[in-house]
C-alpha atoms as a PDB file:
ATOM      1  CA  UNK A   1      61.818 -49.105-122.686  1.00  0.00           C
ATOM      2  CA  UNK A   2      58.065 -49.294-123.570  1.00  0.00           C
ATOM      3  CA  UNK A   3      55.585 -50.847-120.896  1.00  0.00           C
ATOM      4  CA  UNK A   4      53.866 -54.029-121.704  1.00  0.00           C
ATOM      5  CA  UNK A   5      51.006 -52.995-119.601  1.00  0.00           C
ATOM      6  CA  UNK A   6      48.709 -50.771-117.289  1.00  0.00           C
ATOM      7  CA  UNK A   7      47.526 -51.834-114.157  1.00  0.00           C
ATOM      8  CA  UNK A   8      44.694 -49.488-111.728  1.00  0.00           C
ATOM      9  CA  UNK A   9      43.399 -50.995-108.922  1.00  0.00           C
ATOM     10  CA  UNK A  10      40.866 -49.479-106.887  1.00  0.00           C
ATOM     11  CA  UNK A  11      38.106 -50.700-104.352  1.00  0.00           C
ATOM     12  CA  UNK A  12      34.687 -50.000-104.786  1.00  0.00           C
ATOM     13  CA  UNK A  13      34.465 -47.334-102.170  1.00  0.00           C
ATOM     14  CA  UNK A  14      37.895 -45.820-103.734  1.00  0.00           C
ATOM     15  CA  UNK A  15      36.467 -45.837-107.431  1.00  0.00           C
ATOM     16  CA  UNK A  16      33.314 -43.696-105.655  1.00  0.00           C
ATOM     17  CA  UNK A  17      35.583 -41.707-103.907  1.00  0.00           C
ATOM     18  CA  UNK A  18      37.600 -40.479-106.986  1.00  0.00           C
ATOM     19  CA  UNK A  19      33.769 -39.782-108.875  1.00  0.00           C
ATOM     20  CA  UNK A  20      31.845 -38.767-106.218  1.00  0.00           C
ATOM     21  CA  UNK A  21      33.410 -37.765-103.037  1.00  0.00           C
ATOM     22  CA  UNK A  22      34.081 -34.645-101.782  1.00  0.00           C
ATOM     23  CA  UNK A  23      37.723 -33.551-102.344  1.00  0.00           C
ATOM     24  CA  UNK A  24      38.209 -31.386 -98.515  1.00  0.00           C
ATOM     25  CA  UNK A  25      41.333 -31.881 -95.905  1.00  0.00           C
ATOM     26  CA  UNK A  26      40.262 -33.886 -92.848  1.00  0.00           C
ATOM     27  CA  UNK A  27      42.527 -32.256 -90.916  1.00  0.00           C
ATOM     28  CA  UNK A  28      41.811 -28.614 -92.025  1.00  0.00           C
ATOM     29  CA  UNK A  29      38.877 -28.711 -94.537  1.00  0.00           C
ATOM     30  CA  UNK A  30      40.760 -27.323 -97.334  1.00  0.00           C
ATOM     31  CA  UNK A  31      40.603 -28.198-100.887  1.00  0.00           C
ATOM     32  CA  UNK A  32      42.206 -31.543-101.878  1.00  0.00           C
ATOM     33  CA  UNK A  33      44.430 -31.703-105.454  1.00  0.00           C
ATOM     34  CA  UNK A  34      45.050 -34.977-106.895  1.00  0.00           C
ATOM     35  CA  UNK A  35      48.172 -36.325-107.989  1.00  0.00           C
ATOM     36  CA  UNK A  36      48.371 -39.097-110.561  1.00  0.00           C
ATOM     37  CA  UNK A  37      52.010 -40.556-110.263  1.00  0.00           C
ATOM     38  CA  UNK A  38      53.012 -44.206-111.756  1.00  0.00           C
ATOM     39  CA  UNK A  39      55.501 -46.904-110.625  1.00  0.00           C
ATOM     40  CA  UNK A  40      56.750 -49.664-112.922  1.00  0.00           C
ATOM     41  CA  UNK A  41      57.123 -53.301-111.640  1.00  0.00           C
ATOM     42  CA  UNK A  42      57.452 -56.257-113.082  1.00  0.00           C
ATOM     43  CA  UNK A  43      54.726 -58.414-114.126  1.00  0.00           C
ATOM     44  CA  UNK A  44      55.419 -61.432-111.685  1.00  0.00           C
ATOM     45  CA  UNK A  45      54.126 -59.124-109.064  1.00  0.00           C
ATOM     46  CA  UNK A  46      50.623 -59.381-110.288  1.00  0.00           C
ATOM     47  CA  UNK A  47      50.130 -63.521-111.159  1.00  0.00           C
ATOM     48  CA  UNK A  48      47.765 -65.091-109.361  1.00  0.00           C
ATOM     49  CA  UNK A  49      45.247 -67.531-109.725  1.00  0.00           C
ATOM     50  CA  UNK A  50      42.237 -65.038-110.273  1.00  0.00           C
ATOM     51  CA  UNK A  51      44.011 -62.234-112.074  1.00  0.00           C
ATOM     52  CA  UNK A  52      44.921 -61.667-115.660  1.00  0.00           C
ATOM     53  CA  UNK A  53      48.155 -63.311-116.285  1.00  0.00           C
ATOM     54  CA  UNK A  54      51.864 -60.906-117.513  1.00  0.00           C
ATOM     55  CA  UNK A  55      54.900 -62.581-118.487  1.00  0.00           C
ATOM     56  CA  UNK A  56      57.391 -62.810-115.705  1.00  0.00           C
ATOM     57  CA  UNK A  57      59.367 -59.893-117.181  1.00  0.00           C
ATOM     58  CA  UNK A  58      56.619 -57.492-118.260  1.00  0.00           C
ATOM     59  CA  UNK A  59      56.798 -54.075-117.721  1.00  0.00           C
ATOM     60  CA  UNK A  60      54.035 -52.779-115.994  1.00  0.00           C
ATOM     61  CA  UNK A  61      52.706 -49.142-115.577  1.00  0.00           C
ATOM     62  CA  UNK A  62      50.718 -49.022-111.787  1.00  0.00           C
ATOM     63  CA  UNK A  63      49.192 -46.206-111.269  1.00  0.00           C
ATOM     64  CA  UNK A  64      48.819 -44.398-107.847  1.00  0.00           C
ATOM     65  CA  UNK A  65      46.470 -41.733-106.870  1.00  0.00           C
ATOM     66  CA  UNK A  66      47.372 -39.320-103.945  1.00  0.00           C
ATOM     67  CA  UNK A  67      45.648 -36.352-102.956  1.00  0.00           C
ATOM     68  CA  UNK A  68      47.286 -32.994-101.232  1.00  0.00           C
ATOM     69  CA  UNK A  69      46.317 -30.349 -99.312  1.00  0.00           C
ATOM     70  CA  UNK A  70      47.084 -26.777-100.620  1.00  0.00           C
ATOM     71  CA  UNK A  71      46.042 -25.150 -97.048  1.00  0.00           C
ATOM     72  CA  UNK A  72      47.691 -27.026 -94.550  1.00  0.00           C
ATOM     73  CA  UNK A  73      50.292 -29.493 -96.757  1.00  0.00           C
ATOM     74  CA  UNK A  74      49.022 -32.308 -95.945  1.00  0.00           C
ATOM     75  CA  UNK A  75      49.141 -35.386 -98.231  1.00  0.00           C
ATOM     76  CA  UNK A  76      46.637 -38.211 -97.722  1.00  0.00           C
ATOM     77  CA  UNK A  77      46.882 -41.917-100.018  1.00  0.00           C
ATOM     78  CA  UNK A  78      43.666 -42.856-101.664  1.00  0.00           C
ATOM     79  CA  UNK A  79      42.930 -45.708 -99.127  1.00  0.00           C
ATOM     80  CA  UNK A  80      42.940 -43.100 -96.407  1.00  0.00           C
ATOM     81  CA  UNK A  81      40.682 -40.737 -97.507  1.00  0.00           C
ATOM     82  CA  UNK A  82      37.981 -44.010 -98.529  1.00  0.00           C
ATOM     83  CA  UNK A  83      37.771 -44.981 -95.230  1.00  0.00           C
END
C-alpha cells in the first residue's frame, strides 16, 4: 500500500547537527555514517491541536536518522549526538 504522507521531525539543534556538525564517535572519535531508515504509523499518532491534521487511517512515512560508528560499532540516535 502507498503512504498518504511523510513526516521529519527534527529540533533546531538536530536540523544543525545533520548540516553542520561534525560526524566523529564520542566514544572513540571515529567517523560517524548515517543511516536513513523509515517507520510507518498511522496518522492518528500525529493530531493535535497545533499540527497539520491526517485522517485517522493515513499511512504515514516517519523518517529516522541514526548514525554508526565504523571503528568501534557503536550506534548513537540523532537526539544523542545533539545534545
Amino acid at each position: 500500500m502507498k503512504h498518504q504522507a511523510i513526516r521529519y521531525d527534527f529540533t533546531i539543534r538536530e536540523l544543525c547537527y545533520i548540516l553542520f556538525g561534525t560526524k566523529k564517535c564520542p566514544k572513540c572519535g571515529g567517523t560517524l555514517k548515517k543511516e536513513k531508515s523509515y517507520e510507518t504509523r498511522r496518522g492518528s499518532e500525529f493530531n493535535s491541536k497545533r499540527g497539520t491534521f491526517l485522517a485517522q487511517n493515513a499511512r504515514v512515512k516517519y523518517y529516522v536518522y541514526t548514525y554508526y560508528c565504523q571503528k568501534c560499532n557503536s550506534q548513537f540516535s540523532l537526539q544523542e549526538l545533539a545534545k
